[in-house]
N, C-alpha and C. Protein backbone atom coordinates (compact mmCIF):
# COMPACT_ATOMS: atom_id res chain seq x y z
N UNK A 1 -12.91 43.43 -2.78
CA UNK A 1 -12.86 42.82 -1.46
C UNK A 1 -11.47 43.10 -0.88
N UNK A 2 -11.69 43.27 0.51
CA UNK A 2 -10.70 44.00 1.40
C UNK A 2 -9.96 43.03 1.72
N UNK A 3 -8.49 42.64 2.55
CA UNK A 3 -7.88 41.70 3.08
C UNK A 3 -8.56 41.91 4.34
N UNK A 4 -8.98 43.02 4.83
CA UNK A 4 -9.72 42.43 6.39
C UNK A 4 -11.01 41.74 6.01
N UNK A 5 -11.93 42.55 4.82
CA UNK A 5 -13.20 41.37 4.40
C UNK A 5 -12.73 40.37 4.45
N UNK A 6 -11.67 39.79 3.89
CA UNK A 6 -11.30 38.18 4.00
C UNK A 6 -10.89 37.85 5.29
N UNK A 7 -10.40 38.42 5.96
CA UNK A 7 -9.98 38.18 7.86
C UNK A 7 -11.46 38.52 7.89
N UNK A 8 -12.32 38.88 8.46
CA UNK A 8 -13.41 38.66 8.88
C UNK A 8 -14.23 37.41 8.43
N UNK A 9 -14.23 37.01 7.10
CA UNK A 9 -14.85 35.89 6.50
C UNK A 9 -14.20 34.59 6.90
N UNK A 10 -13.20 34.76 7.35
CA UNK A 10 -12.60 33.58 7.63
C UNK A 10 -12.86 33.02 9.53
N UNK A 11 -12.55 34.43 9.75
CA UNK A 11 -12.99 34.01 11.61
C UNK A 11 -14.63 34.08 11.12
N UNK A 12 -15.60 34.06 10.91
CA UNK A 12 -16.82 34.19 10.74
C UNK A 12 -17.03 32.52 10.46
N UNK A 13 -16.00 31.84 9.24
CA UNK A 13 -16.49 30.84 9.18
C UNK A 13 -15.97 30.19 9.83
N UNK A 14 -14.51 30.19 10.99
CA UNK A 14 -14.08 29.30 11.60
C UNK A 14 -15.38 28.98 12.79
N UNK A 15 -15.58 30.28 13.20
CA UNK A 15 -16.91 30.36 14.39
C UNK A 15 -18.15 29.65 13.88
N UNK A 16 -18.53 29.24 13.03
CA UNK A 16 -19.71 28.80 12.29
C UNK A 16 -19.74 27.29 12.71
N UNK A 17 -20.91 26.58 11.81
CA UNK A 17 -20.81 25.21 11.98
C UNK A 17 -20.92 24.84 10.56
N UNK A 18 -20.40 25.48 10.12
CA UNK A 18 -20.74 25.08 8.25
C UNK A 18 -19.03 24.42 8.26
N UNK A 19 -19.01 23.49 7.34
CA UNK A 19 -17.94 22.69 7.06
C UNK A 19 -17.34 23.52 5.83
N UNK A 20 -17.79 23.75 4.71
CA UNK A 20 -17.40 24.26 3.63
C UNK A 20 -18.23 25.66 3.62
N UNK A 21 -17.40 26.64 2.31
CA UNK A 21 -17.67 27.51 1.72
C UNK A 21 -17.01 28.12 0.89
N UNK A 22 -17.71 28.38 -0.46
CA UNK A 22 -16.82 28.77 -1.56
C UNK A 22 -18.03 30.15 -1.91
N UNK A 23 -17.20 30.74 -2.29
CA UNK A 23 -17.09 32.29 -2.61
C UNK A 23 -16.53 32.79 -4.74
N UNK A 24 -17.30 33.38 -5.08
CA UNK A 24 -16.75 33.51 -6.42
C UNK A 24 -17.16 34.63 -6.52
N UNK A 25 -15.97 36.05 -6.81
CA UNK A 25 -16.29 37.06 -7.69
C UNK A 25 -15.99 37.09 -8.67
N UNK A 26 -16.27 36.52 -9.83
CA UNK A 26 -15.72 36.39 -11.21
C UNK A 26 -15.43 37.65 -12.09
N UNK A 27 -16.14 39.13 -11.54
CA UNK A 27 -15.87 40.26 -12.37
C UNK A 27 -14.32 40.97 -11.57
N UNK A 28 -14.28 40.19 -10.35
CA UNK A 28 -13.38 40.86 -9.74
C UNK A 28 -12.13 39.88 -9.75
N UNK A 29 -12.18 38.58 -10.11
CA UNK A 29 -11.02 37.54 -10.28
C UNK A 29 -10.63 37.05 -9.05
N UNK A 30 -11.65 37.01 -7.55
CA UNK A 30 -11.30 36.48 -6.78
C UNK A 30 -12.14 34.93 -6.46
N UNK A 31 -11.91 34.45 -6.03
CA UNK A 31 -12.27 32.63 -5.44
C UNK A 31 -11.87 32.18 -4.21
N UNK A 32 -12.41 32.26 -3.50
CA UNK A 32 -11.83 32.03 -1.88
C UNK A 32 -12.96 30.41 -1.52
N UNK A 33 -11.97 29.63 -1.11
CA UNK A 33 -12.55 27.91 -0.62
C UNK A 33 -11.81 27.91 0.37
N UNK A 34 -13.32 28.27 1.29
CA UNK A 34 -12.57 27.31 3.14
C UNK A 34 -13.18 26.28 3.14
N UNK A 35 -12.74 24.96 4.01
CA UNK A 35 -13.09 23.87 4.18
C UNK A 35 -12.95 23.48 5.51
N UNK A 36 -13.58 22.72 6.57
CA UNK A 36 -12.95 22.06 7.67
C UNK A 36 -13.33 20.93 7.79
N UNK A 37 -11.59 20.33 8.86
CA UNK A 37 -11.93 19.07 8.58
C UNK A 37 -12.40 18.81 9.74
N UNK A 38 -12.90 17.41 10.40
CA UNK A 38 -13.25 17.34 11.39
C UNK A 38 -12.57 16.86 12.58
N UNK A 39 -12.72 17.02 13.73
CA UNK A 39 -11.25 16.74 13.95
C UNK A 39 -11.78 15.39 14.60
N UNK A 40 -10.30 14.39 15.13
CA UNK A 40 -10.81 13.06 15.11
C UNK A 40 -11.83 12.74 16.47
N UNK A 41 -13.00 11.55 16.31
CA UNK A 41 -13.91 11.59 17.40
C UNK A 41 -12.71 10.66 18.30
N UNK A 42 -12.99 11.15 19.51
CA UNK A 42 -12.18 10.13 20.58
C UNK A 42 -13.39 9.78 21.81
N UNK A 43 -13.70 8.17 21.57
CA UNK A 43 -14.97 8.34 22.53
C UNK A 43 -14.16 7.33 23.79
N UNK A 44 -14.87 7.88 25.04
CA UNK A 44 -13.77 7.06 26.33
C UNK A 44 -15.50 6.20 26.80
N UNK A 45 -14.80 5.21 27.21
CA UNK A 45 -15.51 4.31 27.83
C UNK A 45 -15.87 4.10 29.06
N UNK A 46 -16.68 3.49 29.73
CA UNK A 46 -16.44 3.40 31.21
C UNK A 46 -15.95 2.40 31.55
N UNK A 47 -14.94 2.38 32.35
CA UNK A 47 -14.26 0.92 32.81
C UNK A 47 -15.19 -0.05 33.76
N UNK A 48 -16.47 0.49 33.74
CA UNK A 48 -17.58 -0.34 34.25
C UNK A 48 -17.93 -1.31 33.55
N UNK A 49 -18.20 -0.50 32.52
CA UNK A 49 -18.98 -1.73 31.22
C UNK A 49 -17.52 -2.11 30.29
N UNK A 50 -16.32 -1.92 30.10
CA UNK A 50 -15.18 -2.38 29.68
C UNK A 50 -14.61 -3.21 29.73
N UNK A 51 -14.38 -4.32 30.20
CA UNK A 51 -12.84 -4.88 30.64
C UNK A 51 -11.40 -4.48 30.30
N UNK A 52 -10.67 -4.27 30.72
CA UNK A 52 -9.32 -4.01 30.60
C UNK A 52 -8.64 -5.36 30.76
N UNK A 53 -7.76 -5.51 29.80
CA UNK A 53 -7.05 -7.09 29.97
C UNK A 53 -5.89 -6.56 30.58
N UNK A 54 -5.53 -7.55 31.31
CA UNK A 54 -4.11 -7.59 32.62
C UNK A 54 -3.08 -7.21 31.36
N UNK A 55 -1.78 -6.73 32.03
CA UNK A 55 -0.76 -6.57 31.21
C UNK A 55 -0.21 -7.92 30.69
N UNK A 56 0.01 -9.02 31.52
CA UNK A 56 0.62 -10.53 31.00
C UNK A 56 -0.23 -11.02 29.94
N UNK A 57 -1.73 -10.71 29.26
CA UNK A 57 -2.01 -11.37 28.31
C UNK A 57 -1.64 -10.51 27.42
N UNK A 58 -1.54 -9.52 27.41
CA UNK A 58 -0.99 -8.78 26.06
C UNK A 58 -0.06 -9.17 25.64
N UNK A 59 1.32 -8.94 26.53
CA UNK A 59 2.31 -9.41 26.34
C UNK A 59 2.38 -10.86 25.66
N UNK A 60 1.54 -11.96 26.73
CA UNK A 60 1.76 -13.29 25.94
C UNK A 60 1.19 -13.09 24.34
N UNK A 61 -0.06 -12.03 24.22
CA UNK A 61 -0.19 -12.13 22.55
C UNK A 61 1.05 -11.84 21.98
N UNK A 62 1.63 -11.23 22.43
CA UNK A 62 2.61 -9.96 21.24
C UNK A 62 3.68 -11.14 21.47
N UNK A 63 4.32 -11.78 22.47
CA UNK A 63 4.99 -12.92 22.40
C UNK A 63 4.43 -14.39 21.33
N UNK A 64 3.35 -14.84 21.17
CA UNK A 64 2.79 -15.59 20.58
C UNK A 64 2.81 -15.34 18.70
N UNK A 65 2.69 -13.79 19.00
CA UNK A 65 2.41 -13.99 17.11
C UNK A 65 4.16 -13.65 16.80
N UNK A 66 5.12 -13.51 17.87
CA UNK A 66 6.74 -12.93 17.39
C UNK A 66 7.00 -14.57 16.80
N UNK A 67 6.48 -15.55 18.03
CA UNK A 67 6.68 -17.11 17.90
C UNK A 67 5.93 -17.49 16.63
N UNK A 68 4.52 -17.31 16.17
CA UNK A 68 4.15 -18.08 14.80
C UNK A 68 4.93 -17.22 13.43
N UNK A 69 5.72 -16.11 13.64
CA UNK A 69 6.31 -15.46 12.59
C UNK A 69 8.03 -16.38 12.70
N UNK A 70 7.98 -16.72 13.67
CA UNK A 70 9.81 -16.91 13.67
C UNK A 70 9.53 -18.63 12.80
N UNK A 71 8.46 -19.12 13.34
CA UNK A 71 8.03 -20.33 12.64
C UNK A 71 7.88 -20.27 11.70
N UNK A 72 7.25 -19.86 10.62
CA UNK A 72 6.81 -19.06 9.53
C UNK A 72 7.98 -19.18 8.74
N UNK A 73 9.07 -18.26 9.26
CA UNK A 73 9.90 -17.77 8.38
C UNK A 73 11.20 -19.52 8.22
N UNK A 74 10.95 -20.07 9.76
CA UNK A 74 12.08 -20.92 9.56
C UNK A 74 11.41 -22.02 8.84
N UNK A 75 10.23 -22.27 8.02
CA UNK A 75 9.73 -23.33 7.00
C UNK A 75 10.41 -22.77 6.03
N UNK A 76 10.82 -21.91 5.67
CA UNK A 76 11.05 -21.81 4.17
C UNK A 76 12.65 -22.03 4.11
N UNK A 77 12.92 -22.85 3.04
CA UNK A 77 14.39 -23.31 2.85
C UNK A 77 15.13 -22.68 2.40
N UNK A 78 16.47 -22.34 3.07
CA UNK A 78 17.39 -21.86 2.51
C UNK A 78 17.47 -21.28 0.87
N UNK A 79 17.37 -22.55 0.09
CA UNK A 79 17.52 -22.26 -1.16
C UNK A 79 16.09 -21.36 -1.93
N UNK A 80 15.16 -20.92 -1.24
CA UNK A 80 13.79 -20.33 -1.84
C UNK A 80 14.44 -19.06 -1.03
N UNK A 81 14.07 -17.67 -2.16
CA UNK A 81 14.00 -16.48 -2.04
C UNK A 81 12.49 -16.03 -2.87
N UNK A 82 12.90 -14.56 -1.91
CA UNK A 82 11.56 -13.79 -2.31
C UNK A 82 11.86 -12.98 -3.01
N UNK A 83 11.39 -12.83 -4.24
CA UNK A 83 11.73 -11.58 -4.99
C UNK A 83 10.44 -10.75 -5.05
N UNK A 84 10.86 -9.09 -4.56
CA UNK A 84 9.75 -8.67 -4.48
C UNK A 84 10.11 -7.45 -5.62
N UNK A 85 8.73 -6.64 -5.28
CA UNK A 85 8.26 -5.54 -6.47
C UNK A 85 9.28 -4.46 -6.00
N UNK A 86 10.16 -3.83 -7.18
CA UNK A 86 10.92 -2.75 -7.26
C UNK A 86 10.49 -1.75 -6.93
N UNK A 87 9.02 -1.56 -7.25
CA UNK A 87 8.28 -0.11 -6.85
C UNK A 87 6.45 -0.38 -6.47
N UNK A 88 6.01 1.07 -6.93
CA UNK A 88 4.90 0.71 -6.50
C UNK A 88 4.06 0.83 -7.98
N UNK A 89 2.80 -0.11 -8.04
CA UNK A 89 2.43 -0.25 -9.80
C UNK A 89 1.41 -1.16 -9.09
N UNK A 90 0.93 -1.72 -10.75
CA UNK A 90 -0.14 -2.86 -11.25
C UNK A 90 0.71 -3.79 -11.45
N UNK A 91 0.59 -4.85 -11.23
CA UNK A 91 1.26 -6.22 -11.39
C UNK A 91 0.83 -6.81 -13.12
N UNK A 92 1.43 -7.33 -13.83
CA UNK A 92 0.96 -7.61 -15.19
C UNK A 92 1.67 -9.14 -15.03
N UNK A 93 1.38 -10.00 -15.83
CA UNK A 93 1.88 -11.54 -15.93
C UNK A 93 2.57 -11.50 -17.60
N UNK A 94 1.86 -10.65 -18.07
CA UNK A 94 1.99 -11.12 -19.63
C UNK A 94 2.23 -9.41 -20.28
N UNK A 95 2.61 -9.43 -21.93
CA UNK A 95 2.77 -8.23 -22.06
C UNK A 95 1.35 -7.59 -22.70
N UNK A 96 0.20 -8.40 -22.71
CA UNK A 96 -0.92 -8.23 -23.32
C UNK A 96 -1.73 -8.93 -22.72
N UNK A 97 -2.90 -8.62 -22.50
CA UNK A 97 -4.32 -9.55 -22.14
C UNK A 97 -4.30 -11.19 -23.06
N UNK A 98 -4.26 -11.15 -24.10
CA UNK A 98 -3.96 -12.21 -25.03
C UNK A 98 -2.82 -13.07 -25.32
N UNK A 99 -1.83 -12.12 -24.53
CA UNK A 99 -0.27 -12.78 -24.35
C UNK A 99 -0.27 -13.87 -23.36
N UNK A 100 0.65 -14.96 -23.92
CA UNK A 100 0.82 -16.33 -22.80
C UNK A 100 1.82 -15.56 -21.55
N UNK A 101 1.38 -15.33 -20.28
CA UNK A 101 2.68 -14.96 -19.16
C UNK A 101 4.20 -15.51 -19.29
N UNK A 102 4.49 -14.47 -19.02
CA UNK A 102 5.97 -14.56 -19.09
C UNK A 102 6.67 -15.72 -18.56
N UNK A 103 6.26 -16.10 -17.32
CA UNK A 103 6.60 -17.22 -16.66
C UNK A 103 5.29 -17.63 -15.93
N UNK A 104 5.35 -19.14 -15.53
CA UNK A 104 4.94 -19.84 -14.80
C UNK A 104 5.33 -20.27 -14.25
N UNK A 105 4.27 -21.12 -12.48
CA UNK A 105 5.13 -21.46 -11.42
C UNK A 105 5.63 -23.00 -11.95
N UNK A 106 7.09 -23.08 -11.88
CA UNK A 106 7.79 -24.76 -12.31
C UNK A 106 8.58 -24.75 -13.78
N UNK A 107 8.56 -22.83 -14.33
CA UNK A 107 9.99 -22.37 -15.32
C UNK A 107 10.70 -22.14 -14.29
N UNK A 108 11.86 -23.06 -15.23
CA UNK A 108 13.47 -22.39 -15.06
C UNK A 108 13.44 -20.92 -15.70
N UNK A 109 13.97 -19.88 -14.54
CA UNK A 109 15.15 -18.69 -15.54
C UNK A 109 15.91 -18.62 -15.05
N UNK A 110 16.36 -17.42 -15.82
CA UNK A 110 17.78 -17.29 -15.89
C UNK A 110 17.84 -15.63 -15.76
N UNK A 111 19.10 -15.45 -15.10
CA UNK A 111 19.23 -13.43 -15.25
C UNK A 111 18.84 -12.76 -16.08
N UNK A 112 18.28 -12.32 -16.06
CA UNK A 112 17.77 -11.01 -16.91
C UNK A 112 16.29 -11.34 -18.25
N UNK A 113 16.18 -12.49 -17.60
CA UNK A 113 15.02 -12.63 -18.35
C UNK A 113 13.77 -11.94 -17.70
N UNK A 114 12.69 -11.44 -18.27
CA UNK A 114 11.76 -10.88 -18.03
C UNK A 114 10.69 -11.88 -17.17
N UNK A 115 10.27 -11.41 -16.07
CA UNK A 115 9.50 -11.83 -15.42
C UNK A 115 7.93 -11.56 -15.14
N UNK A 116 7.48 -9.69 -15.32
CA UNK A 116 6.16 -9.10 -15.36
C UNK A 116 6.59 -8.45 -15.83
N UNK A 117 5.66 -7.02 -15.38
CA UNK A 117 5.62 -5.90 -16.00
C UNK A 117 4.84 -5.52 -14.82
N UNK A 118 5.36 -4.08 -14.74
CA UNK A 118 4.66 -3.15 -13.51
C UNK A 118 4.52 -2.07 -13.92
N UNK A 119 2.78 -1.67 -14.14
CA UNK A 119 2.81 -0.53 -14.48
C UNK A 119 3.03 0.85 -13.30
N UNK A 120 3.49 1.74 -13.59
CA UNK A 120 3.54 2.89 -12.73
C UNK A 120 3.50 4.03 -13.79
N UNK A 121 2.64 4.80 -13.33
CA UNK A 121 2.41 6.14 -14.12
C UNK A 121 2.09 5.93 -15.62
N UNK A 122 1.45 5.18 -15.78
CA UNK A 122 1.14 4.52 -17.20
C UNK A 122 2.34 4.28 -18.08
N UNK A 123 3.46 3.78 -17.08
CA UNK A 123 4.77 3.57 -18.38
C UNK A 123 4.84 1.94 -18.17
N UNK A 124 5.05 1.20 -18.74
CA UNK A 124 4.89 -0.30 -18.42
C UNK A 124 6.78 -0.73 -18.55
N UNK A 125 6.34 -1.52 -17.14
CA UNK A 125 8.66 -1.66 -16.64
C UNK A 125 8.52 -2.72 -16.75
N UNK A 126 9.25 -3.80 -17.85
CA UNK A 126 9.76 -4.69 -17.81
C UNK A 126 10.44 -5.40 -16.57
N UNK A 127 10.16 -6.02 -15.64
CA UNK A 127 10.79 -6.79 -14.16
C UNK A 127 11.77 -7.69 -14.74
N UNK A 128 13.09 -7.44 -14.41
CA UNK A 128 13.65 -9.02 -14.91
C UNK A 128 14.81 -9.76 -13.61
N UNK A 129 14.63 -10.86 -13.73
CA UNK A 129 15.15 -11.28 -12.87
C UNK A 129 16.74 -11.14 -12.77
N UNK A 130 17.06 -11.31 -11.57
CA UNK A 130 18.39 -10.75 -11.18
C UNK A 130 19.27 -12.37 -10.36
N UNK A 131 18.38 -13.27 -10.70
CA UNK A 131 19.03 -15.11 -10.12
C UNK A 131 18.04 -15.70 -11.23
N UNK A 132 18.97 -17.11 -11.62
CA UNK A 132 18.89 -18.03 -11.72
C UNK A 132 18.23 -19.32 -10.97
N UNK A 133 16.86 -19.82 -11.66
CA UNK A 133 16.54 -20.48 -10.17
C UNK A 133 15.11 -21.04 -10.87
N UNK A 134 14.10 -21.45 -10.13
CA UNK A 134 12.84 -21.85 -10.43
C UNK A 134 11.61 -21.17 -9.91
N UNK A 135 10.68 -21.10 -10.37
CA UNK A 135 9.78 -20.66 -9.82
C UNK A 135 9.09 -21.24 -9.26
N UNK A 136 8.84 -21.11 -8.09
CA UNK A 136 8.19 -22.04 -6.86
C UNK A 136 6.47 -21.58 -7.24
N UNK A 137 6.58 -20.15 -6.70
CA UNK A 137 5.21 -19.65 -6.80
C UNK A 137 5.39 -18.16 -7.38
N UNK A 138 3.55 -18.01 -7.73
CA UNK A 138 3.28 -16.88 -7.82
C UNK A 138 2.45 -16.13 -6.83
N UNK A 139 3.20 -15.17 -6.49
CA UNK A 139 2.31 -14.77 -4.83
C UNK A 139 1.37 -13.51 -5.62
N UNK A 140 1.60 -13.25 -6.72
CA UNK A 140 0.09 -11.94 -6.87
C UNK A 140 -0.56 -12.03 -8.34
N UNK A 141 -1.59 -12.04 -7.91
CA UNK A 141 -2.72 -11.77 -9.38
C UNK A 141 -2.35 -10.87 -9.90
N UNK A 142 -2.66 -11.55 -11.57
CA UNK A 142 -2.92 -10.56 -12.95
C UNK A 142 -3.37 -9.22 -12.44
N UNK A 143 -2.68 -7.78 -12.76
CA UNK A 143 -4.07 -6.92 -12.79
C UNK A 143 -4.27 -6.36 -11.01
N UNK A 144 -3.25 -6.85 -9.95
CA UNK A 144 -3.40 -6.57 -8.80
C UNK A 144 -2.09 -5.41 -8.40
N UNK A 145 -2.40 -4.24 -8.02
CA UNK A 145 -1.73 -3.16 -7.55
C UNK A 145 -0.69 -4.20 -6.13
N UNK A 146 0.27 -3.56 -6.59
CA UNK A 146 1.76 -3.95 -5.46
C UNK A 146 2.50 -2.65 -5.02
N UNK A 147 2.75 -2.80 -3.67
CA UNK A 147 3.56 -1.88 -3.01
C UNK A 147 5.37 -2.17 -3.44
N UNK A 148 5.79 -1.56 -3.05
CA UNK A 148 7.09 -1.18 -2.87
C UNK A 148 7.98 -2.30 -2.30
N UNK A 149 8.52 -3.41 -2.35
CA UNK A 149 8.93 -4.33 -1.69
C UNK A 149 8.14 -5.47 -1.21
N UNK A 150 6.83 -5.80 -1.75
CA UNK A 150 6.02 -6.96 -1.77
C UNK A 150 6.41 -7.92 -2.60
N UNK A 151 6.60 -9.09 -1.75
CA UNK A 151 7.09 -10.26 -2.57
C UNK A 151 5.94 -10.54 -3.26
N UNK A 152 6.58 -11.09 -4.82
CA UNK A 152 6.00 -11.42 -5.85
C UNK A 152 6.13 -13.05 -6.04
N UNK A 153 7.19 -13.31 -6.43
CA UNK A 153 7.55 -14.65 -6.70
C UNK A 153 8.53 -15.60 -5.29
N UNK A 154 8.56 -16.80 -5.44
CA UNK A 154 8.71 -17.57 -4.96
C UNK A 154 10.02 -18.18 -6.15
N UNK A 155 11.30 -17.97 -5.23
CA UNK A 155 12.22 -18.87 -6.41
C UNK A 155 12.71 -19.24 -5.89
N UNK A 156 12.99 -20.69 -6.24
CA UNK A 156 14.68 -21.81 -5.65
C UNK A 156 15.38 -21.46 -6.66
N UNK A 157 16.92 -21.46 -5.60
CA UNK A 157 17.71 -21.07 -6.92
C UNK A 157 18.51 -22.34 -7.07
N UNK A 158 19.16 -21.92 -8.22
CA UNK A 158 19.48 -23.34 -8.64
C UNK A 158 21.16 -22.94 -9.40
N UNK A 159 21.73 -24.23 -8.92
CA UNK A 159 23.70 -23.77 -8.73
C UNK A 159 24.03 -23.82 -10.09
């Protein structure tokens, strides 16, 4: 097979309506996979059957939820921090299915004591705390995947 056979096979299948096609000459060691994707649907409406909301209620939404977040944040007391996930993983409580969790909400720790375990890439990371303080709460299930900076625990710290 020629490099223009393959320029022809390729405008042939861009022009087509076939989504995929795979190709195998196995005596000749070639494998050619086109694929397409689709591109995104954008459907427009008629502003007949639509409503369009005025610009002032938007705004008052986007003003309204800035107000239940500023509320939100000013319930929580000074002395409670969020400690969140170092990376991205599985959340673990304990170092085994049969193991008692490391902590519960209403232990005291202390620095550097172990708090979970997060798996990433099947290596299991010891979490340990970096304050002194209590545990208020636990914000994630046994066994539940965590992003990158998702608070986990709930701690007061303590002087």
């Amino acid at each position: 097979m020629e490099l223009l056979d393959i320029k022809e096979l390729m405008e042939t299948f861009s022009n087509s309506e076939i989504s995929d096609f795979e190709l195998e000459l196995a005596e000749a060691g070639i494998r050619i996979r086109m694929t397409k994707r689709p591109a995104p649907r954008m459907e427009v409406a008629s502003t007949a059957t639509v409503p369009v909301p005025s610009l002032p209620i938007a705004v008052s939404a986007v003003n309204e939820s800035i107000e239940l977040e500023q509320e939100k944040e000013e319930k929580v007391p000074d002395n409670i921090i969020e400690i969140t996930s170092p990376m991205v993983g599985t959340f673990y409580r304990a170092p085994s299915p049969t193991s008692d969790p490391y902590v519960v909400e209403g232990d005291l720790v202390k620095v550097g004591q172990t708090l979970c375990i997060i798996e990433a890439m099947k290596l299991m990371n010891e979490f340990q705390s970096e304050y002194s303080g209590k545990i208020v709460e636990i914000l994630v299930e046994n066994g539940q995947p965590v992003e990158y900076g998702e608070p986990l625990f709930l701690l007061e710290l303590v002087d």
